[in-house]
Protein backbone atom coordinates (compact mmCIF):
# COMPACT_ATOMS: atom_id res chain seq x y z
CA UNK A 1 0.00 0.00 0.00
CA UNK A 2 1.30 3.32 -0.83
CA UNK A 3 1.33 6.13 2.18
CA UNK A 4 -1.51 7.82 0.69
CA UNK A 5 -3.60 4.63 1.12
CA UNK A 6 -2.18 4.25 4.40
CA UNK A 7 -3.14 7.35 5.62
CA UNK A 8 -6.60 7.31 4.39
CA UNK A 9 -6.91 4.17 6.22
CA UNK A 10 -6.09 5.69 9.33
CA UNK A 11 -8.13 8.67 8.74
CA UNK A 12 -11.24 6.05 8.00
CA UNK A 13 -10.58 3.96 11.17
CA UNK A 14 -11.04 7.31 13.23
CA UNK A 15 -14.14 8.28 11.69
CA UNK A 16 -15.79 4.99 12.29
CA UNK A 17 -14.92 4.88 15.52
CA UNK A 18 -16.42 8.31 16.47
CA UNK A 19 -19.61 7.48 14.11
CA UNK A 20 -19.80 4.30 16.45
CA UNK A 21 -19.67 6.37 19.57
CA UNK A 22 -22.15 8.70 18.17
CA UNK A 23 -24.52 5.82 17.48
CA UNK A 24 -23.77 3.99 20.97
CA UNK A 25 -24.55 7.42 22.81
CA UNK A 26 -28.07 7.47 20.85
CA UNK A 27 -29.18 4.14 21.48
CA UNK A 28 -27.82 3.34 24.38
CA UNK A 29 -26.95 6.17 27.07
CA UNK A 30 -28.96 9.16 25.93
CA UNK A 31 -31.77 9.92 28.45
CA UNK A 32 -35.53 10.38 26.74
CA UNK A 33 -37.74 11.82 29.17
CA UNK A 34 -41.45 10.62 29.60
CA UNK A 35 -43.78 12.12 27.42
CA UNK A 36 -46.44 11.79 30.13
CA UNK A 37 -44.77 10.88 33.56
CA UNK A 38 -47.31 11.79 35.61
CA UNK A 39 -48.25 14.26 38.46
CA UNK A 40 -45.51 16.13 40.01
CA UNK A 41 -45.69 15.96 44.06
CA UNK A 42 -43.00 18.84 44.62
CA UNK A 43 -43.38 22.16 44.60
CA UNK A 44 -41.28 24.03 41.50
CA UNK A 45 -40.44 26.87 40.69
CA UNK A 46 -39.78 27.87 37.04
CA UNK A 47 -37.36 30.72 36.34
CA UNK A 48 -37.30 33.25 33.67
CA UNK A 49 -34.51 35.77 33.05
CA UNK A 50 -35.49 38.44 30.13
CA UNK A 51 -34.02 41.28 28.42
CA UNK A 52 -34.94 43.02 25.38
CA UNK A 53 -37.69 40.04 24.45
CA UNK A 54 -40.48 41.57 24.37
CA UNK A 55 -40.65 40.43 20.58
CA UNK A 56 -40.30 36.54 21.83
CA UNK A 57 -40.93 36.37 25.20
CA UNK A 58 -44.89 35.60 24.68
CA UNK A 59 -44.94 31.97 23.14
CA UNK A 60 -42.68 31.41 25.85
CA UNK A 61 -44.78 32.52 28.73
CA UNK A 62 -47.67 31.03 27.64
CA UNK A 63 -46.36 27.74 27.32
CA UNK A 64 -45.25 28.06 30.87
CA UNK A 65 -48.91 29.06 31.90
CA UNK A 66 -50.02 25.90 29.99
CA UNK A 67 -47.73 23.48 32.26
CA UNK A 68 -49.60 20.41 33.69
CA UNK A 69 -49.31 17.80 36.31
CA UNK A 70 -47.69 20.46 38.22
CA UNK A 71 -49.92 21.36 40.71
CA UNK A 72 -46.95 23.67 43.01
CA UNK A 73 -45.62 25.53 40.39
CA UNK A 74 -44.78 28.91 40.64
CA UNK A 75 -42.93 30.96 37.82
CA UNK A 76 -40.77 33.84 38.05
CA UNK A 77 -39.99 36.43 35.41
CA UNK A 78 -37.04 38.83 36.32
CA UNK A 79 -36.70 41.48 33.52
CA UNK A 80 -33.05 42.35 33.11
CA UNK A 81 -32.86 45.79 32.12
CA UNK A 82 -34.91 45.75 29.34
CA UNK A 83 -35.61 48.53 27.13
CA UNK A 84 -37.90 47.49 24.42
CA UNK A 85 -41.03 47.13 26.77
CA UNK A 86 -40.59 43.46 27.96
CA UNK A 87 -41.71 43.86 31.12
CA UNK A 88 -45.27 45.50 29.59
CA UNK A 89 -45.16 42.26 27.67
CA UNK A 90 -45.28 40.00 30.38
CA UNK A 91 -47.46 41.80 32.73
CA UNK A 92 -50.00 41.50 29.14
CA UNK A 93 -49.88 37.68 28.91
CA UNK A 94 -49.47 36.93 32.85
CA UNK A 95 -53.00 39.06 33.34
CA UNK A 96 -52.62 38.64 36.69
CA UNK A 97 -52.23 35.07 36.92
CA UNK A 98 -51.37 34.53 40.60
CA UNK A 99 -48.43 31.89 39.84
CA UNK A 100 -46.34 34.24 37.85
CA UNK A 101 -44.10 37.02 40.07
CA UNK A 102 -42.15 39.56 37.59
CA UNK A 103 -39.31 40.95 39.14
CA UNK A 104 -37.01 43.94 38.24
CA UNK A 105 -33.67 42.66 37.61
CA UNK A 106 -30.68 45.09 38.86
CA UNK A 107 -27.49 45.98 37.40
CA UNK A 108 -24.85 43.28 37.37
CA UNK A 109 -21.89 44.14 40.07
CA UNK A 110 -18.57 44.18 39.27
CA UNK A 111 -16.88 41.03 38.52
CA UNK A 112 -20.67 39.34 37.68
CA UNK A 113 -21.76 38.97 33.74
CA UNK A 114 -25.09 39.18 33.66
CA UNK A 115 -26.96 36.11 32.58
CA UNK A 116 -25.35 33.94 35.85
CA UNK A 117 -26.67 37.35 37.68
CA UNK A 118 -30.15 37.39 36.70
CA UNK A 119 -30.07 33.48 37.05
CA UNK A 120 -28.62 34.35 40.82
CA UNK A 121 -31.20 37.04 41.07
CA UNK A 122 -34.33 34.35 40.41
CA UNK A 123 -32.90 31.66 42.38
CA UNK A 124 -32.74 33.77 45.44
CA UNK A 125 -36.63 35.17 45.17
CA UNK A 126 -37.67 31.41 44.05
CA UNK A 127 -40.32 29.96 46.33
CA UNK A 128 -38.09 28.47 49.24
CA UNK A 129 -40.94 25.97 49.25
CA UNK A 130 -39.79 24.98 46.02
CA UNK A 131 -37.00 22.10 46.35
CA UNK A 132 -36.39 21.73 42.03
CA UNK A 133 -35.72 24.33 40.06
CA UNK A 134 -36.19 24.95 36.19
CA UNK A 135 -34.00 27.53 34.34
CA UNK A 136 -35.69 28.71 30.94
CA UNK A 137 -34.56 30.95 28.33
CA UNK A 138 -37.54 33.16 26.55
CA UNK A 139 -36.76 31.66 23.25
CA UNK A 140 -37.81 28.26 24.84
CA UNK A 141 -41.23 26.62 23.95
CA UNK A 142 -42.00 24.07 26.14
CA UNK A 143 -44.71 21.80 25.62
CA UNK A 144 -47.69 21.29 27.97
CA UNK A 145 -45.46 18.45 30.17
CA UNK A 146 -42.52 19.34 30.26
CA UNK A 147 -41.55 20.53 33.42
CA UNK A 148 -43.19 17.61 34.55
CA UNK A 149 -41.17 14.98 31.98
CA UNK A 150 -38.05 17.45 33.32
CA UNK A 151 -38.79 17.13 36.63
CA UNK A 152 -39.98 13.48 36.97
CA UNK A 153 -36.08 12.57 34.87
CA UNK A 154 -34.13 14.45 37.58
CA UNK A 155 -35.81 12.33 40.04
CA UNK A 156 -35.46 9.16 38.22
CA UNK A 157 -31.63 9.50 37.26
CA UNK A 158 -30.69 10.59 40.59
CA UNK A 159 -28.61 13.53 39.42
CA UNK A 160 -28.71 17.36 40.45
CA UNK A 161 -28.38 18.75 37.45
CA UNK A 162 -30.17 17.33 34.35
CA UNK A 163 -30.22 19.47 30.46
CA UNK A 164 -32.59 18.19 28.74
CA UNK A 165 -31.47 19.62 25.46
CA UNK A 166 -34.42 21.26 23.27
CA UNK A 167 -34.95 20.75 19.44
CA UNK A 168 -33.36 23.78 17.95
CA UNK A 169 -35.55 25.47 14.80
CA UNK A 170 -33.55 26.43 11.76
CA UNK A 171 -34.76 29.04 9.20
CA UNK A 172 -32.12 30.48 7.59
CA UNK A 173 -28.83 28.70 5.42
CA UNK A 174 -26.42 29.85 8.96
CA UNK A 175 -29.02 28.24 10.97
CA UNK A 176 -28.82 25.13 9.10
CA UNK A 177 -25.12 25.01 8.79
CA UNK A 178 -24.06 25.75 12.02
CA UNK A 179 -27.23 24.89 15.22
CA UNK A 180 -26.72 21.50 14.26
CA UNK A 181 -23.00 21.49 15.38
CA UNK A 182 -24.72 21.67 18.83
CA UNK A 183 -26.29 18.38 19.61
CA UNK A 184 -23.24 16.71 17.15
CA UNK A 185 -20.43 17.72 18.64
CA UNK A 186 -21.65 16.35 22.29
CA UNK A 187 -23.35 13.20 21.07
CA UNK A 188 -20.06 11.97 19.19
CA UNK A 189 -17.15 13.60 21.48
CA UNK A 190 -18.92 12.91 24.94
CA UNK A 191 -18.90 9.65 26.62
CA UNK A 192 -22.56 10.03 28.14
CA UNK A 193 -22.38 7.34 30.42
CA UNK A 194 -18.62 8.26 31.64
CA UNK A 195 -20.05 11.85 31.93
CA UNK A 196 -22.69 10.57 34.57
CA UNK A 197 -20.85 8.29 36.74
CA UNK A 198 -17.70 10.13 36.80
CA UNK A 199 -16.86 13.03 39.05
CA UNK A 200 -14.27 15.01 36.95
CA UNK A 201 -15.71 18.37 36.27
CA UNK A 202 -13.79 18.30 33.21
CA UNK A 203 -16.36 15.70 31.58
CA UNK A 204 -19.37 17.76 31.63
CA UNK A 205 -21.52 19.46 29.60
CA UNK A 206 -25.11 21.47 29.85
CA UNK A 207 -27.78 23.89 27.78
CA UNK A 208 -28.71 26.61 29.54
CA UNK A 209 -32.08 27.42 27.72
CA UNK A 210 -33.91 24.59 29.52
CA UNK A 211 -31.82 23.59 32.58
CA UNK A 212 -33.34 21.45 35.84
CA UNK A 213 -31.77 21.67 39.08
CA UNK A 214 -32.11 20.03 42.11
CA UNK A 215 -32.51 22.90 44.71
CA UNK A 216 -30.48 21.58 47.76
CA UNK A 217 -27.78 20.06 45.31
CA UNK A 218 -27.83 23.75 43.44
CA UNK A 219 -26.90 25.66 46.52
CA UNK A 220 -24.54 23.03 48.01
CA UNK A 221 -22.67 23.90 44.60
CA UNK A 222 -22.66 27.63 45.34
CA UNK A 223 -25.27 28.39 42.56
CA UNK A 224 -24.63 30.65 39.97
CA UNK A 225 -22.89 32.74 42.40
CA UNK A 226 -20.20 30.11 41.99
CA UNK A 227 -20.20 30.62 37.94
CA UNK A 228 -20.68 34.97 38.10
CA UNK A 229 -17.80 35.78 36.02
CA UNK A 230 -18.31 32.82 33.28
CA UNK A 231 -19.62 33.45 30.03
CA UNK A 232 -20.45 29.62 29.43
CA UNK A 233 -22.17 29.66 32.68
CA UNK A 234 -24.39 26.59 32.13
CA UNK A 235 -21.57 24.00 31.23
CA UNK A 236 -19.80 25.94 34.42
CA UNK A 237 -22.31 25.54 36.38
CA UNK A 238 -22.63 21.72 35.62
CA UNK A 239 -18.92 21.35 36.63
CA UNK A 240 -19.76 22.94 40.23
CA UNK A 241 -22.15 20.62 41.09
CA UNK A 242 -19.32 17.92 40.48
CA UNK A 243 -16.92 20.07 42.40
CA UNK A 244 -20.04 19.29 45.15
CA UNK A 245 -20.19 15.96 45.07
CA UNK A 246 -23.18 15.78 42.50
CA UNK A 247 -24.19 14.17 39.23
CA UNK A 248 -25.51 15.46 35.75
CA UNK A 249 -26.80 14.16 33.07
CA UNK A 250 -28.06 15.25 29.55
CA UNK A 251 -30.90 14.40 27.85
CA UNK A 252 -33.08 14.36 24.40
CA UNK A 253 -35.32 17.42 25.25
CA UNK A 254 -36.69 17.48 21.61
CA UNK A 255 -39.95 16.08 22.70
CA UNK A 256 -40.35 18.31 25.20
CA UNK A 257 -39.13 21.79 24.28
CA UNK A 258 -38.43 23.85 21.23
CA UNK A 259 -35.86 26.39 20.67
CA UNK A 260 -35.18 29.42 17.75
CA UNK A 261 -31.81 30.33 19.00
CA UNK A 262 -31.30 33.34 16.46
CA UNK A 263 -32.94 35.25 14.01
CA UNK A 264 -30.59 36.01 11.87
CA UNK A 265 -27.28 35.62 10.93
CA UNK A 266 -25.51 38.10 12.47
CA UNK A 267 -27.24 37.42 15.96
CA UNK A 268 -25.98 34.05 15.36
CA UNK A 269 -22.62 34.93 13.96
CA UNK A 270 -21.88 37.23 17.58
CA UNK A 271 -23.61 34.64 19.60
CA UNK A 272 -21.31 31.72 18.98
CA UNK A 273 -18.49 34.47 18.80
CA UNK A 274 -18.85 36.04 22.16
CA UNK A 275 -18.67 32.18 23.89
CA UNK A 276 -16.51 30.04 21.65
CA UNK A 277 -13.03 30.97 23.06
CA UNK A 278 -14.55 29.73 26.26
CA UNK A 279 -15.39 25.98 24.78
CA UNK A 280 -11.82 25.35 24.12
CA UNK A 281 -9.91 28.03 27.00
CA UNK A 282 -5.96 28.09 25.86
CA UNK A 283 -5.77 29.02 21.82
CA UNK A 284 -3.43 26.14 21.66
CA UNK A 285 -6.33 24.06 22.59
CA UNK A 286 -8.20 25.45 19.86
CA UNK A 287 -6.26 25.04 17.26
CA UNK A 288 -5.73 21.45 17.96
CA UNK A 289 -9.23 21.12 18.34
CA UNK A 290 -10.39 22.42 14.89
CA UNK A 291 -7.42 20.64 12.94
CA UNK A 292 -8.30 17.71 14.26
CA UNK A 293 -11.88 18.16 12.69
CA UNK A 294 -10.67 19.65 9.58
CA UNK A 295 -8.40 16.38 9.21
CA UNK A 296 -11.08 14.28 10.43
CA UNK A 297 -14.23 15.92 8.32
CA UNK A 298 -13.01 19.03 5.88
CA UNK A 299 -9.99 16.44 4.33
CA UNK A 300 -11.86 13.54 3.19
CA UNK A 301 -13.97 15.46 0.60
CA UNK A 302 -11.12 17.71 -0.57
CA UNK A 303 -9.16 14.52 -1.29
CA UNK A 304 -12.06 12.62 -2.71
CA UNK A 305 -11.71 15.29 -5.47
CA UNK A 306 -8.56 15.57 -5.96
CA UNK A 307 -7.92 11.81 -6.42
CA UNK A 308 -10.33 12.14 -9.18
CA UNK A 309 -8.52 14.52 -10.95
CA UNK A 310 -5.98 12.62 -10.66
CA UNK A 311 -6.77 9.07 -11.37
CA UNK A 312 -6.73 7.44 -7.70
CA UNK A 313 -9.45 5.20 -7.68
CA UNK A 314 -8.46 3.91 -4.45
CA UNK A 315 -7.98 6.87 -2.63
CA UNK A 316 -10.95 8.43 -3.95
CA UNK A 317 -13.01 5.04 -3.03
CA UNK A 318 -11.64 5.63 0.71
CA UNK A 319 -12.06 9.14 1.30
CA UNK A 320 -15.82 8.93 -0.17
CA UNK A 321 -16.14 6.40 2.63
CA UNK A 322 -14.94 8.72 4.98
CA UNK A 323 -16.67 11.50 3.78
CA UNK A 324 -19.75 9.51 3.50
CA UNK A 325 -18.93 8.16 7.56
CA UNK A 326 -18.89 12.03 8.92
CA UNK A 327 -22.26 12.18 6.94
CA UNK A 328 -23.57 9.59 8.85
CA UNK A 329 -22.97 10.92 12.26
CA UNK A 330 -24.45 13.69 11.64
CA UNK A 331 -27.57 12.10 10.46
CA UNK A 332 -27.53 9.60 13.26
CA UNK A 333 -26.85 13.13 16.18
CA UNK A 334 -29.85 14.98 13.66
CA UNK A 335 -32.20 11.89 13.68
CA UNK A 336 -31.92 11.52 17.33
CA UNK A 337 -32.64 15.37 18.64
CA UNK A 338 -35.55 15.57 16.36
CA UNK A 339 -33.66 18.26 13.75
CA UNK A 340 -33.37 18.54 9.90
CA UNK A 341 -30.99 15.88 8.20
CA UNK A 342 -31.88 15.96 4.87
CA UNK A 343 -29.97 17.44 2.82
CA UNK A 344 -28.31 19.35 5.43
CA UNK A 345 -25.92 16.79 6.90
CA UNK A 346 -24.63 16.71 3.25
CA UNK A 347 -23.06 20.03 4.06
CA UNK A 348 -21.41 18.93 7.27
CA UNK A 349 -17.91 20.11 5.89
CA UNK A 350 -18.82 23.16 5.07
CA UNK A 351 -20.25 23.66 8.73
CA UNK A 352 -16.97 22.51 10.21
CA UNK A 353 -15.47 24.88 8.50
CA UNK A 354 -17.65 27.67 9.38
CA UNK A 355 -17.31 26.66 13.04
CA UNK A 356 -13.55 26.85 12.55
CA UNK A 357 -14.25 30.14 11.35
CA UNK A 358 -16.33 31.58 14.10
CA UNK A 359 -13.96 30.52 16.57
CA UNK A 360 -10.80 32.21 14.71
CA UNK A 361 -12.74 35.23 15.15
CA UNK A 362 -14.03 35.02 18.81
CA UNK A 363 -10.63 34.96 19.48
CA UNK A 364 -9.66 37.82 17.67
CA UNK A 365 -12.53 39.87 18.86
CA UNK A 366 -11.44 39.03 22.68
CA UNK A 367 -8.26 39.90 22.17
CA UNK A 368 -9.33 43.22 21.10
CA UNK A 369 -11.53 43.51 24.00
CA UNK A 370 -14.45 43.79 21.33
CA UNK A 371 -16.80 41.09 23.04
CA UNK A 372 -20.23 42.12 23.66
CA UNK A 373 -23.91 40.91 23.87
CA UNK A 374 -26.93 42.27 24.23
CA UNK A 375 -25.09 45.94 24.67
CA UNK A 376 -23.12 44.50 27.79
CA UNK A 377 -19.46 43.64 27.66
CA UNK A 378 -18.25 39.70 27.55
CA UNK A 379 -14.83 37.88 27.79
């Protein structure tokens, strides 16, 4: 065998191996919450941060008005310095409904960002009856059992902290190419069933737009006091609740909860840009990171065509294969969180590369000191 041939090999064997792991998370670890679990005997309390949704915010609120077989639930709304009339928004769809308390969010101290503080803020006005609590972000639709299915999962895996991952809605071509990369990159890089039974905080992961927390196990961890300062607070705030002595777990929330993360490309462009130097921490890191996927998932079609051109049957027969296996794991990761496929995980290259992309320049733009979101500074 020549070294081309060799290499390709090599290349293939890694690619079937994380396809396999991919598959193996799907069928065999990843947690599916009950559709219809029952009633909920605990008192919860659902929290809310807002700011600048009044556009969004009421789908979201009246899904959580629609919650069942949760007879102690109690919702709070805290509107973080809106400006665009959210809190007249919510006040419109609550009408007064006695479960629903709207509170008025103040400015983030120094050394706080200010998602983990209005997160901080809700937890500490919760009901202290309430002994689980349910983080939800306003571009969340749950449906009518959800916190229920949420709940009832936390309970039955014996964890503190359980993301049960919503199915993300895609519009436009950015949506498509890159929101998929979400559910993808932890269902074939994460050992789900290492990530539950082991305590490293290292091995976690979490979604903060539909998070369910154990209350006791929550402030044993230090809450999101113990996360103020981190701009991926919700995988942070997984890892405390290690530090604690606690469990997580993630779960297939597609069932159970819908999510429009962006709603256009630029919001999604600064989005992933003001948090993706955070994923990977050192820039070393990062660049090891992304070559590995280029090798792994940008090289096999790039060689495919150029052993055409140049009369490599071989070669080109392999890296179709392996082309054709990073295709497949991101059917299997698409097919299993209830998003599009077809013909989108034909494009999975292209979305590597535009995640390699995004990163180079939330690196940049932090270096620069040129982070911001939502008019507040980041990074």
């Amino acid at each position: 065998m020549t070294v081309p041939v060799v290499a390709v090999l090599v290349l293939l064997a890694g690619l079937a191996a994380l396809t396999g792991h991919t598959l193996v998370n799907v069928t065999r670890w990843l947690r599916r919450p009950a559709d219809r679990p029952g009633r909920v005997g605990e008192p919860v309390a659902v929290l809310l941060p807002v700011r600048d949704e009044a556009a969004r915010v009421t789908p979201c609120l009246r899904a959580l008005l629609a919650q069942r077989d949760v007879p102690e639930l109690r919702i709070v709304v805290l509107d973080d310095g809106s400006t665009d009339g959210t809190a007249e928004v919510v006040r419109a769809v609550v009408d007064g409904d006695p479960r629903v308390t709207l509170l008025t969010g103040v400015t983030p101290p120094p050394g706080w960002l200010g998602k983990p503080h209005a997160c901080h803020q809700l937890a500490q006005r919760a009901d202290p009856a309430a002994t689980a609590l349910v983080f939800v972000d306003a571009d969340v639709v749950l449906a009518p059992g959800a916190v229920a299915a949420a709940v009832a999962e936390l309970r039955a895996a014996r964890v503190t902290l359980l993301s049960p991952y919503p199915r993300i809605l895609v519009a436009t071509v950015g949506d498509r190419l890159v929101q998929p990369l979400l559910q993808w990159l932890w269902l074939t890089f994460l050992p789900l069933r290492a990530m539950e039974r082991s305590a490293r905080p290292s091995l976690a992961a979490a979604g903060g737009q539909f998070l369910v927390v154990d209350r006791a196990g929550y402030t044993a961890a230090g809450g999101h006091a113990a996360v103020r300062d981190r701009v991926l607070e919700d995988i942070e705030l997984a890892r405390a609740v290690k530090r604690a002595g606690g469990r997580i777990a993630l779960a297939d929330g597609s069932r159970l909860a819908d999510c429009r993360m962006y709603d256009t490309w630029p919001q999604l462009r600064d989005g992933y840009t003001k948090s993706l130097w955070a994923s990977f921490g050192h820039p070393g890191a990062a660049a090891a990171v992304l070559a590995l996927l280029g090798l792994l998932y940008v090289a096999p079609p790039l060689l495919l065509v150029a052993a055409l051109l140049a009369g490599a049957p071989t070669v080109a027969a392999l890296a179709g294969a392996g082309y054709l296996l990073g295709v497949t794991g991101r059917v299997v990761s698409a097919r299993a969180t209830g998003g599009r496929w077809w013909p989108d995980a034909l494009a999975h290259p292209v979305s590597v590369v535009v995640l390699g992309w995004l990163t180079v320049r939330s690196y940049h733009l932090r270096k620069r000191r040129r982070l911001s979101w939502r008019g507040r500074p980041v990074g």
